[in-house]
Protein backbone atom coordinates (compact mmCIF):
# COMPACT_ATOMS: atom_id res chain seq x y z
CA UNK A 1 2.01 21.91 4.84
CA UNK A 2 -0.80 19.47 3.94
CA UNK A 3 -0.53 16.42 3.87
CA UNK A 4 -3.57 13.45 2.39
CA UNK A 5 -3.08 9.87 2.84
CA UNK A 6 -5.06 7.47 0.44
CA UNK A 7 -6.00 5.34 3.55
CA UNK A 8 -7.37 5.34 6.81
CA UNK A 9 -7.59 3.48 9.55
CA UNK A 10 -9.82 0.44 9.57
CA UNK A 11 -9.13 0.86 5.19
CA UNK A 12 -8.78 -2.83 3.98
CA UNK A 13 -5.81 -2.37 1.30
CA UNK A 14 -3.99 -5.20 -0.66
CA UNK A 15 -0.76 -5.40 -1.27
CA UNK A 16 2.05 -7.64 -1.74
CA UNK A 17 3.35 -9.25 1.32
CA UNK A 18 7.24 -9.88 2.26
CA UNK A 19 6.84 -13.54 0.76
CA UNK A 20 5.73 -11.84 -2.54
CA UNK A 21 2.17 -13.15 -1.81
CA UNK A 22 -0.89 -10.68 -2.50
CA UNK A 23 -2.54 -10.26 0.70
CA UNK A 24 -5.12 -8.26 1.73
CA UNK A 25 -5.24 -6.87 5.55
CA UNK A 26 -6.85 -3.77 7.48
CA UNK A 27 -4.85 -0.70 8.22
CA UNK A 28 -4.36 -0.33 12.24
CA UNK A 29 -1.76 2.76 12.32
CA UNK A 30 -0.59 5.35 9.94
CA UNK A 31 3.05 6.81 9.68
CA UNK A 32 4.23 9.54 7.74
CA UNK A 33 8.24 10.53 7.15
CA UNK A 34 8.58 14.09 6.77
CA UNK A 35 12.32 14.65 4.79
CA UNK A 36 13.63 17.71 3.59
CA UNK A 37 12.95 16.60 -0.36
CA UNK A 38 9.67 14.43 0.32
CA UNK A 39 7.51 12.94 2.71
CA UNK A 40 6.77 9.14 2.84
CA UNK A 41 3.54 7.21 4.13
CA UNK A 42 3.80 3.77 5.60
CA UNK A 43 0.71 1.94 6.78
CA UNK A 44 1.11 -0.87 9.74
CA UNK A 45 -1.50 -3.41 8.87
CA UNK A 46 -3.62 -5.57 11.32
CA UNK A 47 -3.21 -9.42 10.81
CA UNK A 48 0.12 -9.85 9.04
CA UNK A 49 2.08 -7.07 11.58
CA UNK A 50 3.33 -5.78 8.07
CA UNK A 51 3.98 -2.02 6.80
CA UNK A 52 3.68 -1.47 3.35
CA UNK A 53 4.06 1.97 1.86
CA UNK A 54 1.55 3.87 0.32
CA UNK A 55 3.08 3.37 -3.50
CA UNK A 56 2.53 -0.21 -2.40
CA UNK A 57 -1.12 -0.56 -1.37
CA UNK A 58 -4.06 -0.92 -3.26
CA UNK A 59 -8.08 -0.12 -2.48
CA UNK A 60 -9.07 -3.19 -4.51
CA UNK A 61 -7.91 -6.49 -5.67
CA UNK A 62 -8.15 -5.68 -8.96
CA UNK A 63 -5.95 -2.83 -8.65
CA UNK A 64 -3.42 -4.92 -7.43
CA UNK A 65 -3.83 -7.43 -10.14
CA UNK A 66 -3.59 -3.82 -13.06
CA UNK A 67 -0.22 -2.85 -11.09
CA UNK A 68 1.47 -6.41 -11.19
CA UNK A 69 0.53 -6.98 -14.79
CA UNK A 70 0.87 -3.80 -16.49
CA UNK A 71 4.27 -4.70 -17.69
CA UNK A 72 2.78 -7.83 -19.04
CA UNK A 73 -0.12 -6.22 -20.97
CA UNK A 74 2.54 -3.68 -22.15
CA UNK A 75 4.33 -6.36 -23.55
CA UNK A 76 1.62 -8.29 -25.40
């Protein structure tokens, strides 16, 4: 089984925080779920003690910005 994360440690990802607040933070510790059906990655982040998941972090800002307004743009 292979397994490749997106991110590594020291990665600055953003994401959007428990307060529903883009944030942007530095990945300090990597976790990865391995289930019978799938296997889930969860990144602990630096400065806000957060985890996001994988599905849920971005490389840039203006990733971030694509993923929370696509529906919008879809819509227009």
């Amino acid at each position: 089984m292979t397994i490749n994360n997106k991110y590594h440690l020291g990665d600055k990802v953003y994401f959007i925080n428990t307060e529903n607040k883009a944030m942007c933070d530095e990945v300090k510790a990597i976790y990865i779920y391995v289930y019978k059906d799938y296997t889930s990655i969860v990144y602990s982040l630096k400065e806000s003690l957060e985890t996001v998941k994988e599905e849920d972090a971005f490389l840039t800002e203006s990733d971030l910005k694509d993923y929370v307004f696509k529906d919008l743009i879809d819509f227009v």
